[in-house]
PDB file of N, CA and C in Angstrom:
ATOM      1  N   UNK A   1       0.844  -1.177   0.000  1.00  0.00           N
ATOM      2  CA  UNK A   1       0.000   0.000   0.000  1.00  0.00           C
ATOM      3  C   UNK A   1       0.891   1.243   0.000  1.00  0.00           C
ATOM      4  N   UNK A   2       0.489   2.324  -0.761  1.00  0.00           N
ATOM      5  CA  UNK A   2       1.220   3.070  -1.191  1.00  0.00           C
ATOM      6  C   UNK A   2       0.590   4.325  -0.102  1.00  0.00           C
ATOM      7  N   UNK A   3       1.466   5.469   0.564  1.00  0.00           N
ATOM      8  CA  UNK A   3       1.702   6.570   1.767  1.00  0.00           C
ATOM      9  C   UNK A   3       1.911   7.544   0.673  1.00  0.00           C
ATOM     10  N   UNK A   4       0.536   8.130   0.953  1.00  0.00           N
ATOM     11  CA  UNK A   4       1.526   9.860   1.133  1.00  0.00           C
ATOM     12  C   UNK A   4       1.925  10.488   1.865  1.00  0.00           C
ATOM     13  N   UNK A   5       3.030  11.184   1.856  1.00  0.00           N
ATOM     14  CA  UNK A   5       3.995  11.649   3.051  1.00  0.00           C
ATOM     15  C   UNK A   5       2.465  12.906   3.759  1.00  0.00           C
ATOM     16  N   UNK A   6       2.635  13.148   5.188  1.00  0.00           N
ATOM     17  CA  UNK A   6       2.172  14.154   5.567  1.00  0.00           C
ATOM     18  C   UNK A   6       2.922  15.629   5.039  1.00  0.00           C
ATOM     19  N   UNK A   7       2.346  16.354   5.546  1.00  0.00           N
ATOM     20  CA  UNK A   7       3.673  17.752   5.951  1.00  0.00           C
ATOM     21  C   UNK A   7       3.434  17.835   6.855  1.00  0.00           C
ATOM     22  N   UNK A   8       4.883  18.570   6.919  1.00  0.00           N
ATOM     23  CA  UNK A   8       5.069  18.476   8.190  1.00  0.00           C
ATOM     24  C   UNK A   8       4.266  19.552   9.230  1.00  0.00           C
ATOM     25  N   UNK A   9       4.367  19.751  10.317  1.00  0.00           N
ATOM     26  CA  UNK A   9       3.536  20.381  11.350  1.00  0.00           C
ATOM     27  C   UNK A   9       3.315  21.694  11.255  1.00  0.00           C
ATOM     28  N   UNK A  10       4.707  21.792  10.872  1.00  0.00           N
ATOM     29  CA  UNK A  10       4.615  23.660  10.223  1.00  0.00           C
ATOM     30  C   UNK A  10       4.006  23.826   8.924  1.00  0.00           C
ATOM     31  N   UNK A  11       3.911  23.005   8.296  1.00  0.00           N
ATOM     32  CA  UNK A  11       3.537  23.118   6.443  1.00  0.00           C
ATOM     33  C   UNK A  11       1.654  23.170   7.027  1.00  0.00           C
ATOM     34  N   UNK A  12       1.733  22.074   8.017  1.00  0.00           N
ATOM     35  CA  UNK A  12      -0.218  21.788   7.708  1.00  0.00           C
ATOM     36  C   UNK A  12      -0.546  22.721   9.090  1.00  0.00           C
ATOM     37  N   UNK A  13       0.109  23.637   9.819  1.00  0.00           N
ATOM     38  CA  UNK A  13      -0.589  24.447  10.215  1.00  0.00           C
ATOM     39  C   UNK A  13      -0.516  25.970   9.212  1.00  0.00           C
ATOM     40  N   UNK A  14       0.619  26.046   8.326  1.00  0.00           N
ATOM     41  CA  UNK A  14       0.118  27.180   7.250  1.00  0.00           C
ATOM     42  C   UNK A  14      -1.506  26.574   6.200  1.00  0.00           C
ATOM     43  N   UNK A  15      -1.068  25.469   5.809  1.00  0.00           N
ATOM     44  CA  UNK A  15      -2.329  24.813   5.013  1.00  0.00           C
ATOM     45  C   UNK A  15      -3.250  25.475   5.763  1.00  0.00           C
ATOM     46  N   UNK A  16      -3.842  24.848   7.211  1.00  0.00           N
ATOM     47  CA  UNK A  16      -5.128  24.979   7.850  1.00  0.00           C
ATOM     48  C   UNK A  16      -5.112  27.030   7.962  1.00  0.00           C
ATOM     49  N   UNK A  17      -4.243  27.610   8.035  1.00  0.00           N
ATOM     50  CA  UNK A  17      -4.152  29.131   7.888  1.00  0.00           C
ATOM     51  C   UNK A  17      -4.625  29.378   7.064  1.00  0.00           C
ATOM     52  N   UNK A  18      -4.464  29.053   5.736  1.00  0.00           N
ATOM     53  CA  UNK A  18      -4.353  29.220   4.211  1.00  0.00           C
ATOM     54  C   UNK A  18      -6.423  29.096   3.814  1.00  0.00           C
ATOM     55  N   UNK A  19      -6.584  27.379   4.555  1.00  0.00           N
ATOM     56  CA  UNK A  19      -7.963  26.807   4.709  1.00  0.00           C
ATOM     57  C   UNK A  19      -9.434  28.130   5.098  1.00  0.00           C
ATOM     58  N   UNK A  20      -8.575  28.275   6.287  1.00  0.00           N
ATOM     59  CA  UNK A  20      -9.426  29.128   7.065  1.00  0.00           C
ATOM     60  C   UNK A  20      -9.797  31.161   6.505  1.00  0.00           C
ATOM     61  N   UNK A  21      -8.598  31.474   5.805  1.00  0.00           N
ATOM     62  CA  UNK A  21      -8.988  32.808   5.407  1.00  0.00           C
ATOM     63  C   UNK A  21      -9.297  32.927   4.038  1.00  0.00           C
ATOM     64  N   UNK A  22      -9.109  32.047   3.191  1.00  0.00           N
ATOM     65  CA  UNK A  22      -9.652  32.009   1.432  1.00  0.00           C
ATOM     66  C   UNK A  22     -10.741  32.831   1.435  1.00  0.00           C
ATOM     67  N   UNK A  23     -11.985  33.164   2.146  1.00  0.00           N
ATOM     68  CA  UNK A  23     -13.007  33.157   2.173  1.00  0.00           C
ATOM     69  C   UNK A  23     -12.877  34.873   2.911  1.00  0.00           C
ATOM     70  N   UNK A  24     -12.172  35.435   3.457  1.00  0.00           N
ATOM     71  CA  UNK A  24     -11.495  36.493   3.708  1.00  0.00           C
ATOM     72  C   UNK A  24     -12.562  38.143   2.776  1.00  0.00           C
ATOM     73  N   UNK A  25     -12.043  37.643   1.701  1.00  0.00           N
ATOM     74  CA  UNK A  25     -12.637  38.833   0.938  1.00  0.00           C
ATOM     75  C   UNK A  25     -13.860  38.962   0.328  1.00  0.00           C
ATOM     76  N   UNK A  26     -14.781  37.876   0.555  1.00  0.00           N
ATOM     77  CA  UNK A  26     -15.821  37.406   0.217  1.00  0.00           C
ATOM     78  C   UNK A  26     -16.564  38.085   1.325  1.00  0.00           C
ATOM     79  N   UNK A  27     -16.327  37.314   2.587  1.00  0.00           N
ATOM     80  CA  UNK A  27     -17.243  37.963   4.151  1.00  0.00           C
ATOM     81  C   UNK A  27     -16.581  39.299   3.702  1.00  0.00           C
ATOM     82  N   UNK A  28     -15.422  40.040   3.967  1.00  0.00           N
ATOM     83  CA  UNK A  28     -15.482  41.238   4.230  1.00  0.00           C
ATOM     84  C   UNK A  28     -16.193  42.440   2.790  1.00  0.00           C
ATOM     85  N   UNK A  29     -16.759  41.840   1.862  1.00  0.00           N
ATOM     86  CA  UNK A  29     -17.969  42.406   1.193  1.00  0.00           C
ATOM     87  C   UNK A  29     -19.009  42.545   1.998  1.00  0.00           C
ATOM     88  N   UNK A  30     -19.034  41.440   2.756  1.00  0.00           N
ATOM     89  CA  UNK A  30     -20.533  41.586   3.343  1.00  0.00           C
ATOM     90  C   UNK A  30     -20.914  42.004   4.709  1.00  0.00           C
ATOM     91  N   UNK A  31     -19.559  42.138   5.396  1.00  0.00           N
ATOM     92  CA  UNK A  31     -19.582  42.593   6.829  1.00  0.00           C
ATOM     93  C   UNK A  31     -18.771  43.612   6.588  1.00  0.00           C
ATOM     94  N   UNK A  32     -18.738  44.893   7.967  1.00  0.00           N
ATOM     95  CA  UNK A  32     -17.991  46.030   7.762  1.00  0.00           C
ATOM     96  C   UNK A  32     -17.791  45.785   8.996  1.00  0.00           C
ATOM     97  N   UNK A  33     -16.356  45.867   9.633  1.00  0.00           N
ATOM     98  CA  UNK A  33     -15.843  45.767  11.085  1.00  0.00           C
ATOM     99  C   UNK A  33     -14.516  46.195  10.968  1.00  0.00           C
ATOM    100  N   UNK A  34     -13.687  47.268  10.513  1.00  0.00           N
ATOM    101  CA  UNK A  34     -12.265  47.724   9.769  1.00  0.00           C
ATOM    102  C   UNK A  34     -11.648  47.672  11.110  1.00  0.00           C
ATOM    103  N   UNK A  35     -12.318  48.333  12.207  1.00  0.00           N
ATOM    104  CA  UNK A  35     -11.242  48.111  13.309  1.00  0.00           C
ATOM    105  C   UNK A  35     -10.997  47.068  13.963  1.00  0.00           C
ATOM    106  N   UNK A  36     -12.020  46.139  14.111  1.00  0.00           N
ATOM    107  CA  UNK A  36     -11.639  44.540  14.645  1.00  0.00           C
ATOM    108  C   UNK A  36     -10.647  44.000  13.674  1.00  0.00           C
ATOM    109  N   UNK A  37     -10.987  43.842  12.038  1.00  0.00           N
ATOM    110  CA  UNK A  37     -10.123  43.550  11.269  1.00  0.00           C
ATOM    111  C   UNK A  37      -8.800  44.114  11.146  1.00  0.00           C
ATOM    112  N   UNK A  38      -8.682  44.902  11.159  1.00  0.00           N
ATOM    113  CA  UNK A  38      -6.987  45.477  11.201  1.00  0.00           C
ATOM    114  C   UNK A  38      -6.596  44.898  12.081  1.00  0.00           C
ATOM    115  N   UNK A  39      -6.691  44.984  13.482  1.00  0.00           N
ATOM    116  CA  UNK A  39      -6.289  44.402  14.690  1.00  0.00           C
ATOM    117  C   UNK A  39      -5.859  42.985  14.540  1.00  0.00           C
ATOM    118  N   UNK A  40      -7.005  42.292  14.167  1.00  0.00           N
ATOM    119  CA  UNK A  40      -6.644  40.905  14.192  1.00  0.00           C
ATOM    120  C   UNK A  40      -5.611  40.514  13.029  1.00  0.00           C
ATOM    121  N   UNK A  41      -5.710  40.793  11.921  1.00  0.00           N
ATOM    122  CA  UNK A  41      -4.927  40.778  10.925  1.00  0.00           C
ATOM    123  C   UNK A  41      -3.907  41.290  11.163  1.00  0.00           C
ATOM    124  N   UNK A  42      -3.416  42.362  11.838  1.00  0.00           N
ATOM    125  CA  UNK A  42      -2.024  42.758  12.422  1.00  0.00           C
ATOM    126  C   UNK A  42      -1.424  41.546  12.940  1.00  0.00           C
ATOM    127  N   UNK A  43      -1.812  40.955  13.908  1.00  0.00           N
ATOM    128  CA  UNK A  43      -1.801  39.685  14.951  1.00  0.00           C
ATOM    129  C   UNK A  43      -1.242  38.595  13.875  1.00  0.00           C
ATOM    130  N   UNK A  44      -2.704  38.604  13.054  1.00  0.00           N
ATOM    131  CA  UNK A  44      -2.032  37.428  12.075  1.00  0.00           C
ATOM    132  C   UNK A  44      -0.963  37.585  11.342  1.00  0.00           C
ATOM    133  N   UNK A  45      -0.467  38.838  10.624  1.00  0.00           N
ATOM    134  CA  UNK A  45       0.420  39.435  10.098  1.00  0.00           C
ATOM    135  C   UNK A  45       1.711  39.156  11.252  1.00  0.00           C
ATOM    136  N   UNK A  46       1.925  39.262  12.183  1.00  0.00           N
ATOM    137  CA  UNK A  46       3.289  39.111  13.363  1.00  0.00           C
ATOM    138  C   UNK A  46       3.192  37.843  13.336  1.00  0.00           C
ATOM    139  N   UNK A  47       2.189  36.864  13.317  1.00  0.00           N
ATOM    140  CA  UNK A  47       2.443  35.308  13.608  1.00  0.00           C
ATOM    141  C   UNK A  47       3.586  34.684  12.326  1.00  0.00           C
ATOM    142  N   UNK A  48       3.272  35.378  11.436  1.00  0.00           N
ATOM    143  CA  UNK A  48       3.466  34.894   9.827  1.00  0.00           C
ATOM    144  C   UNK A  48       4.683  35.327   9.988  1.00  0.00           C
ATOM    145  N   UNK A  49       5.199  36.532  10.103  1.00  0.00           N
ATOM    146  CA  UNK A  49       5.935  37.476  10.132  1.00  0.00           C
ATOM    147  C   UNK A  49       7.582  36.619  11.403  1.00  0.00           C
ATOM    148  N   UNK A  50       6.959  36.552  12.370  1.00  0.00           N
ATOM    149  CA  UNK A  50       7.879  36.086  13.558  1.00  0.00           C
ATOM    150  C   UNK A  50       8.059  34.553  13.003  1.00  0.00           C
ATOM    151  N   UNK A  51       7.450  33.151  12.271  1.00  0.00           N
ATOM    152  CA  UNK A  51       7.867  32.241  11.448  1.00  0.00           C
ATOM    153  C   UNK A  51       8.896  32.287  10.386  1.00  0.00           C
ATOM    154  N   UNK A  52       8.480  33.835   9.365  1.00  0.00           N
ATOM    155  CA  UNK A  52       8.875  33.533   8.418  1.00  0.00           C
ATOM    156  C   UNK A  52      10.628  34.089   9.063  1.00  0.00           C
ATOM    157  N   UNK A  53      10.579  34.649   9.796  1.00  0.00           N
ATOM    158  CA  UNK A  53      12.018  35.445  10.483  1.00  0.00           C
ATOM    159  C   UNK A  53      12.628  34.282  11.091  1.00  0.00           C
ATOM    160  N   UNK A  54      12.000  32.950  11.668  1.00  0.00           N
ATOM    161  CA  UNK A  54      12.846  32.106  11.968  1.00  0.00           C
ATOM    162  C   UNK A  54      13.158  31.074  10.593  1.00  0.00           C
ATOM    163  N   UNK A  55      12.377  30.869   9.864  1.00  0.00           N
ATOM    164  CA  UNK A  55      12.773  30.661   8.461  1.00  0.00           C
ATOM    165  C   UNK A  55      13.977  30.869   7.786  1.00  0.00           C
ATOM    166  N   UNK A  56      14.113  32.435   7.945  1.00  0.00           N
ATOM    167  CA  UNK A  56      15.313  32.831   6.923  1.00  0.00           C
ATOM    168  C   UNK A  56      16.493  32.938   8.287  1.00  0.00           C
ATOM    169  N   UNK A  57      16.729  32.690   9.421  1.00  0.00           N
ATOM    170  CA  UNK A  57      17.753  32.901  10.257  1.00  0.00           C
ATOM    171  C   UNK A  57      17.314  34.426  10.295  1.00  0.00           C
ATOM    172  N   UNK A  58      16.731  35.078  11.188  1.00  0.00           N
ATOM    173  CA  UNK A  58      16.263  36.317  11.013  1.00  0.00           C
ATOM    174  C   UNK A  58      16.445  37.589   9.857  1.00  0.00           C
ATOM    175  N   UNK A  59      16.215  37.111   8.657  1.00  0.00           N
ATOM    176  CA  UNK A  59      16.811  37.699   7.693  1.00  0.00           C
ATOM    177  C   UNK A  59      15.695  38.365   6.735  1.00  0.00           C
ATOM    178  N   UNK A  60      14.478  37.171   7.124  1.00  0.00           N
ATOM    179  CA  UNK A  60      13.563  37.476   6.487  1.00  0.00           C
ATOM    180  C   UNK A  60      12.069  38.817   6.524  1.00  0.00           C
ATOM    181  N   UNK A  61      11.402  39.141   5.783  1.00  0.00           N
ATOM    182  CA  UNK A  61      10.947  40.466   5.176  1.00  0.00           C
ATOM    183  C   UNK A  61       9.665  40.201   5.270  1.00  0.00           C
ATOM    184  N   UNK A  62       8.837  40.733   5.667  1.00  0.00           N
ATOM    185  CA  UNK A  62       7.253  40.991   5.558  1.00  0.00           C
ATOM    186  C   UNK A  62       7.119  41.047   3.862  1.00  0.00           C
ATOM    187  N   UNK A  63       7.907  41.911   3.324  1.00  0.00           N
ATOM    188  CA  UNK A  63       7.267  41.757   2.238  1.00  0.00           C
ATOM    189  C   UNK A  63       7.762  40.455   1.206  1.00  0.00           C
ATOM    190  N   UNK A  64       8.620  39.688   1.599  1.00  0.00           N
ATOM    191  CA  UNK A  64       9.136  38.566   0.928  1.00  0.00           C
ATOM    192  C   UNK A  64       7.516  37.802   0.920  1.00  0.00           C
ATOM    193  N   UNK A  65       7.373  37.663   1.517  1.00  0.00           N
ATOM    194  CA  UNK A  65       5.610  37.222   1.368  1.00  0.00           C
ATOM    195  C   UNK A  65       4.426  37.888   0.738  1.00  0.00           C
ATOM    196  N   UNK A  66       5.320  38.912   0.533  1.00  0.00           N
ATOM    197  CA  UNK A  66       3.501  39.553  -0.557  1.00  0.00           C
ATOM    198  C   UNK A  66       4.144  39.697  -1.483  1.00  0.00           C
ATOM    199  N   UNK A  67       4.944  39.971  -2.449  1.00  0.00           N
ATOM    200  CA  UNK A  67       5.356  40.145  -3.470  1.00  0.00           C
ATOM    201  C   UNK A  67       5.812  39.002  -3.955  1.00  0.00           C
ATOM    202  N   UNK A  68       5.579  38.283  -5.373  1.00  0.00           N
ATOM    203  CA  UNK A  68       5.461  37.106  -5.846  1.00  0.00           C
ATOM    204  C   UNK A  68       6.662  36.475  -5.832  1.00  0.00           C
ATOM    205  N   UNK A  69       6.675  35.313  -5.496  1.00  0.00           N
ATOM    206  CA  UNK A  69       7.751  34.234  -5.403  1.00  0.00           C
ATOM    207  C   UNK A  69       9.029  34.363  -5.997  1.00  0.00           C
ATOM    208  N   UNK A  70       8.950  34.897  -7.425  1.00  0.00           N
ATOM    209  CA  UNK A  70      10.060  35.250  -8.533  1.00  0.00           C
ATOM    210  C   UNK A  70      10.957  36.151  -7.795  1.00  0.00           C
ATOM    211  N   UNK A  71      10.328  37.298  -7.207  1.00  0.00           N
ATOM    212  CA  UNK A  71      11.197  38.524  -7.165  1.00  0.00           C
ATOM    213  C   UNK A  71      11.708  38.124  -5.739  1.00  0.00           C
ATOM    214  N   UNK A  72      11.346  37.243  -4.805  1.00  0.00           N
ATOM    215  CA  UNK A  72      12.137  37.423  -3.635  1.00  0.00           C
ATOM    216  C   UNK A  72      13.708  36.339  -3.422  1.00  0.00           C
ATOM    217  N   UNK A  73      13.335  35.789  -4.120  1.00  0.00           N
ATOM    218  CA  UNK A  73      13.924  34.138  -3.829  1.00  0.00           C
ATOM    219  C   UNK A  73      15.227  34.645  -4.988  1.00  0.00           C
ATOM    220  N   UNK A  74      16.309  35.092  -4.636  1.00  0.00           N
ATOM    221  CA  UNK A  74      17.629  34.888  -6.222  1.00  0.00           C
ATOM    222  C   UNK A  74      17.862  33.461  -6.001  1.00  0.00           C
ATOM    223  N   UNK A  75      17.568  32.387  -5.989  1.00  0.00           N
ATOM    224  CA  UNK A  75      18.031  31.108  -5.754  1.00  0.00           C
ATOM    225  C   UNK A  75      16.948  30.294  -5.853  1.00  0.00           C
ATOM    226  N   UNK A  76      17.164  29.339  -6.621  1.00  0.00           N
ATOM    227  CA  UNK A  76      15.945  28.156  -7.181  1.00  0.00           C
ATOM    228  C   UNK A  76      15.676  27.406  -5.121  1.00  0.00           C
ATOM    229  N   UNK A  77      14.634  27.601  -4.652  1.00  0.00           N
ATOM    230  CA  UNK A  77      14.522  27.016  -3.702  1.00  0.00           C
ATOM    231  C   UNK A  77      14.561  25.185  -3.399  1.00  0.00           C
ATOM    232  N   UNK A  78      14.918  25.138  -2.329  1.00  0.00           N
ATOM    233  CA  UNK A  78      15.288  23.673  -2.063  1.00  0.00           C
ATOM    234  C   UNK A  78      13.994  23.011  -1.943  1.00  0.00           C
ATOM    235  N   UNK A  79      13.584  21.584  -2.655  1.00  0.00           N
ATOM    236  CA  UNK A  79      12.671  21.104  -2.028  1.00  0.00           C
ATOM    237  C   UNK A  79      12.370  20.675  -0.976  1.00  0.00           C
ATOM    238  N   UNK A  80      13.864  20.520  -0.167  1.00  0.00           N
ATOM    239  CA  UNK A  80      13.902  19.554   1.091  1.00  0.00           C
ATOM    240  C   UNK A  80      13.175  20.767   2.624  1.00  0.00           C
ATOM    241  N   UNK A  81      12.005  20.602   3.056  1.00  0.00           N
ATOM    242  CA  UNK A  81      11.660  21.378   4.312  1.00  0.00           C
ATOM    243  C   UNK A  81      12.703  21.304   5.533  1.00  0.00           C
ATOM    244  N   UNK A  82      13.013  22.438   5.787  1.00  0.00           N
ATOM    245  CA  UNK A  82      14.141  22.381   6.442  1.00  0.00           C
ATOM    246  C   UNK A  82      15.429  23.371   6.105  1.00  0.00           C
ATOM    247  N   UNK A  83      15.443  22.928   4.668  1.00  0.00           N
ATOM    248  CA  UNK A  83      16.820  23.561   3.955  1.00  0.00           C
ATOM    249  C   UNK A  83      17.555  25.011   4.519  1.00  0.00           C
ATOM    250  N   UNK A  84      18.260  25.718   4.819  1.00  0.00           N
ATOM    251  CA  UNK A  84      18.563  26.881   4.770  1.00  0.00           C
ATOM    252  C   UNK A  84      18.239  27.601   3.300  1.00  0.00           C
ATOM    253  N   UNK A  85      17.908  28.788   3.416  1.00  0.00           N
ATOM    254  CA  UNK A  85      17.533  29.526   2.608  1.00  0.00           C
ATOM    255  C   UNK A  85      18.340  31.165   3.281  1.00  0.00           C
ATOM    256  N   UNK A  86      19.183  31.794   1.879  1.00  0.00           N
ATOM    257  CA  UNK A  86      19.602  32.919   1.961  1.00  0.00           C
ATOM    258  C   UNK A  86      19.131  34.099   1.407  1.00  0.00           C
ATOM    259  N   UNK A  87      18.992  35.333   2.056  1.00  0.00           N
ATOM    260  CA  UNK A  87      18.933  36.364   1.299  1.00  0.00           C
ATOM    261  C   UNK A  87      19.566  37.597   1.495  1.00  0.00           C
ATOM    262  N   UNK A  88      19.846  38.314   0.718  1.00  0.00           N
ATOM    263  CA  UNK A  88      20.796  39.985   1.181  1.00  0.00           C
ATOM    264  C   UNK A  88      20.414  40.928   1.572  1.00  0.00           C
ATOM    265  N   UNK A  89      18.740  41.050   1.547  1.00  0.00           N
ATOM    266  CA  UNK A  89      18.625  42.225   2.237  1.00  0.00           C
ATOM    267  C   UNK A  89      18.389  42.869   3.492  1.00  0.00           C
ATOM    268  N   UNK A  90      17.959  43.864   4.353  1.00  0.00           N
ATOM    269  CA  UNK A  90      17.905  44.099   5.550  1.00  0.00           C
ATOM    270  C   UNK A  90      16.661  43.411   5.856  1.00  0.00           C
ATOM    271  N   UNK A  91      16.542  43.228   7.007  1.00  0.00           N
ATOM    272  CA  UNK A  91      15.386  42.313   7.393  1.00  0.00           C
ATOM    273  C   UNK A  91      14.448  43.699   8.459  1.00  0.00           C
ATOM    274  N   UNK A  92      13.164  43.513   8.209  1.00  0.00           N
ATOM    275  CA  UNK A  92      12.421  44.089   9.459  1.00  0.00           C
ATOM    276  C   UNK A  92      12.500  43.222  10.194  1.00  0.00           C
ATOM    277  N   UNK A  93      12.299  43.875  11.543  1.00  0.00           N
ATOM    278  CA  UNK A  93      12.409  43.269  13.048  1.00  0.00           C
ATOM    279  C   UNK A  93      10.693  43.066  13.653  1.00  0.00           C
ATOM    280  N   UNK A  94      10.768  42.362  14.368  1.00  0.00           N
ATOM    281  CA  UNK A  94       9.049  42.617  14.640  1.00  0.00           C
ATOM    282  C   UNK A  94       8.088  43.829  15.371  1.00  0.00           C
ATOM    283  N   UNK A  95       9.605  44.789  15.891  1.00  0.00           N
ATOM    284  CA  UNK A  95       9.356  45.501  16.676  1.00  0.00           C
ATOM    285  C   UNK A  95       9.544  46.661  15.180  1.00  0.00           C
ATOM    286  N   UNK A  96       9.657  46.657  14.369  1.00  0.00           N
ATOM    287  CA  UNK A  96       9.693  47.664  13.503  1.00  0.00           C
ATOM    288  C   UNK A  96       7.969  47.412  12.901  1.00  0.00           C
ATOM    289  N   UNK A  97       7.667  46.357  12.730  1.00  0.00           N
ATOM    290  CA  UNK A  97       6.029  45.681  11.970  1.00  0.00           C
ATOM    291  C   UNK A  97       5.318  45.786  13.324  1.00  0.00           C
ATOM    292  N   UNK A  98       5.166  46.392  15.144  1.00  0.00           N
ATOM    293  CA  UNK A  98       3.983  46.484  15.218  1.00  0.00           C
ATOM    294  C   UNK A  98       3.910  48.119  15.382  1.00  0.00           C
TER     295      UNK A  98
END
């Protein structure tokens, strides 16, 4: 019988992240709450933010995540989870993002 590998703990709690807000811009057509939303989305924004900084050896960028895959990465990424991953530029701190 043939396994598919899981991911790992960190991969399927971004998945279930990923799961849970798709639907994001859809409700916020239909509900208006800008100040609960900023707030919480800040929150979620530092969770993402304080991961992706242990990711890169604190190197990594708020915006390495919003701006498309091509432009952040100079280096074909590793498939292996885990890998080190480098980059050159200055990094925000978390205390600069709240």
């Amino acid at each position: 019988m043939d396994t598919v590998p899981l991911p790992s703990p960190l991969l399927s709690e971004l998945i279930a992240l990923r799961a849970h807000t798709r639907h994001l811009g859809w409700l916020s057509e239909r509900e208006r709450c800008p100040e609960q939303y900023e707030r919480l989305a800040r929150t979620v924004l530092q969770d993402l933010l304080d991961g992706w900084l242990a990711q890169t050896d604190g190197i990594g960028r708020l915006e390495d995540l919003i701006q498309p895959l091509a432009h952040t990465l100079p280096q074909a990424p590793s498939t292996r989870c885990g890998s080190p991953m480098t980059q050159s530029q200055p990094h925000m701190t978390t205390r600069e993002f709240t």
